[in-house]
C-alpha atoms as a PDB file:
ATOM      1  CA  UNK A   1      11.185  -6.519 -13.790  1.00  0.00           C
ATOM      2  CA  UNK A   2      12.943  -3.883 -11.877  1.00  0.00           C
ATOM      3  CA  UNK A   3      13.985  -1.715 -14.774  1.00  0.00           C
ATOM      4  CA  UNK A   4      10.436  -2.254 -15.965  1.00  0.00           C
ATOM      5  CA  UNK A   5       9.136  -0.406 -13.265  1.00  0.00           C
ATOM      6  CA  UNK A   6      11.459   2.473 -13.110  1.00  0.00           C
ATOM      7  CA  UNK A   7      11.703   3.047 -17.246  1.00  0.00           C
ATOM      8  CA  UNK A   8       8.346   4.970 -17.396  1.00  0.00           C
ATOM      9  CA  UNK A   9       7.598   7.940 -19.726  1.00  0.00           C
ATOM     10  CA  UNK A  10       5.504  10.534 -18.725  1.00  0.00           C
ATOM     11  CA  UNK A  11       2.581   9.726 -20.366  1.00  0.00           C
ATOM     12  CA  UNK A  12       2.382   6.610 -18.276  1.00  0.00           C
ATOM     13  CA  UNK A  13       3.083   8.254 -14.970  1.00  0.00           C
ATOM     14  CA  UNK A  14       0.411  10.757 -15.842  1.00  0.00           C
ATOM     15  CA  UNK A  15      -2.159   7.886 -16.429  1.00  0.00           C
ATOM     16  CA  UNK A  16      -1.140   5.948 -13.435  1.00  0.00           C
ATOM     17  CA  UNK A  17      -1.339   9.536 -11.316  1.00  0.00           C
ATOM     18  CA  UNK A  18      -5.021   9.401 -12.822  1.00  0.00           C
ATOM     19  CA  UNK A  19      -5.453   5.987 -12.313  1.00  0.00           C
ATOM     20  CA  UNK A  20      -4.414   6.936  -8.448  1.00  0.00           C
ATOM     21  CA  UNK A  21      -7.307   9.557  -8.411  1.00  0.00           C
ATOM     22  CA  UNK A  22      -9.995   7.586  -9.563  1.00  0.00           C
ATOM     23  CA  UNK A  23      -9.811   4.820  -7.198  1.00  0.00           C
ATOM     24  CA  UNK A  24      -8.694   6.710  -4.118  1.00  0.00           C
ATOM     25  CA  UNK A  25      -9.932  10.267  -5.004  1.00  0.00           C
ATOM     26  CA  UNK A  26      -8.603  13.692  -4.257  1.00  0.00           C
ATOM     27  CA  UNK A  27      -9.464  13.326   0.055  1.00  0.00           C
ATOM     28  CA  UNK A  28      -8.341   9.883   0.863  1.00  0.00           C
ATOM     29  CA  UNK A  29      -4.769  10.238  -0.580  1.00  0.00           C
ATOM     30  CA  UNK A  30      -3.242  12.645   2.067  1.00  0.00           C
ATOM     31  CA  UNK A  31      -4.339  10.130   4.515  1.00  0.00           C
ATOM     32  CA  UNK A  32      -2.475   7.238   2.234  1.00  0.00           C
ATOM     33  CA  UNK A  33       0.518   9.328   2.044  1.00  0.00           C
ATOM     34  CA  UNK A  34       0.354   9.763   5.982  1.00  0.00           C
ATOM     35  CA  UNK A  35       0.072   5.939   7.019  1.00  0.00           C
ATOM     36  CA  UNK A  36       2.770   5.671   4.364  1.00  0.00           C
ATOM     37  CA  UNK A  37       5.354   7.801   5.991  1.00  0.00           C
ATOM     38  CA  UNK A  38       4.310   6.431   9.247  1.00  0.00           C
ATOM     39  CA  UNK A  39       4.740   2.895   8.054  1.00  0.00           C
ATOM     40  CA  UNK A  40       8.337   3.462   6.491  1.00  0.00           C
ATOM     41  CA  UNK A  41       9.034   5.889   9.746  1.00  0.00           C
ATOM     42  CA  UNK A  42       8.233   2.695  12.125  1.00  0.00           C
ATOM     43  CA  UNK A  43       9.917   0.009   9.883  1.00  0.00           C
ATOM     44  CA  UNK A  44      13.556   2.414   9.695  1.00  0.00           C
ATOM     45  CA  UNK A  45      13.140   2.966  13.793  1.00  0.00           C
ATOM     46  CA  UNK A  46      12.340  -0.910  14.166  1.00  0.00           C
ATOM     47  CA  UNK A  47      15.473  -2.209  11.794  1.00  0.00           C
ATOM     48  CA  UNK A  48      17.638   0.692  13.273  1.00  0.00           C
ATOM     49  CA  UNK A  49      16.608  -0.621  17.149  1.00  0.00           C
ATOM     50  CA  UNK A  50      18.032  -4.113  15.554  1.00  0.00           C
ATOM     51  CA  UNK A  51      21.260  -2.732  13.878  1.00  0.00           C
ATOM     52  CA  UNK A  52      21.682  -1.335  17.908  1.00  0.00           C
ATOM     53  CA  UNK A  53      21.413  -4.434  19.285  1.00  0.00           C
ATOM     54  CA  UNK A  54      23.689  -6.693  17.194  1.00  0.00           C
ATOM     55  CA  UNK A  55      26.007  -3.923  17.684  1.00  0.00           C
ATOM     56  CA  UNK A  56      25.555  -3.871  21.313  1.00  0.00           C
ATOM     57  CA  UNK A  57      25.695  -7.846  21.335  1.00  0.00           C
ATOM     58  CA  UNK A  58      28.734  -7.748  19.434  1.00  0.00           C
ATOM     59  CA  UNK A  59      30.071  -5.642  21.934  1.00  0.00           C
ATOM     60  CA  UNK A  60      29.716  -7.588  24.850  1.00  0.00           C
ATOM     61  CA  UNK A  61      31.367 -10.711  22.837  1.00  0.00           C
ATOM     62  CA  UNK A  62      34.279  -8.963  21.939  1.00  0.00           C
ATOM     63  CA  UNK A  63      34.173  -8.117  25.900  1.00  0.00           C
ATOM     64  CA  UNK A  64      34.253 -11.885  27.010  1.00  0.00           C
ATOM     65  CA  UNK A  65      36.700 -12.391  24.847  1.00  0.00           C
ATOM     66  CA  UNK A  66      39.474 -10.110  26.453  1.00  0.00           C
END
């Protein structure tokens, strides 16, 4: 499935890029592209405020520990 979706020709990335403009049209896919970035933007900052706080957790056990 995975290399299915990443062995496209150019012919079938030009249709889907047409495909893209019909249903969204020319206006409404800067606005896509912006709640895009801003969704992967919040999701990185969210699972990099995580990766801080197991750190920090880890941390403090290795802390007790001594």
């Amino acid at each position: 499935m995975f290399n299915l979706l990443f062995n496209l020709g150019g012919q079938e990335v030009l249709l889907i890029a047409i495909l893209f403009l019909i249903f969204f049209g020319g206006r409404k896919i800067p606005e896509l592209m912006r709640g895009l970035g801003s969704g992967i933007r919040e999701f990185n900052n969210a699972k990099n405020n995580i990766e801080t706080e197991i750190k920090d957790n880890m941390r403090e056990i290795e802390k007790e520990k001594k």
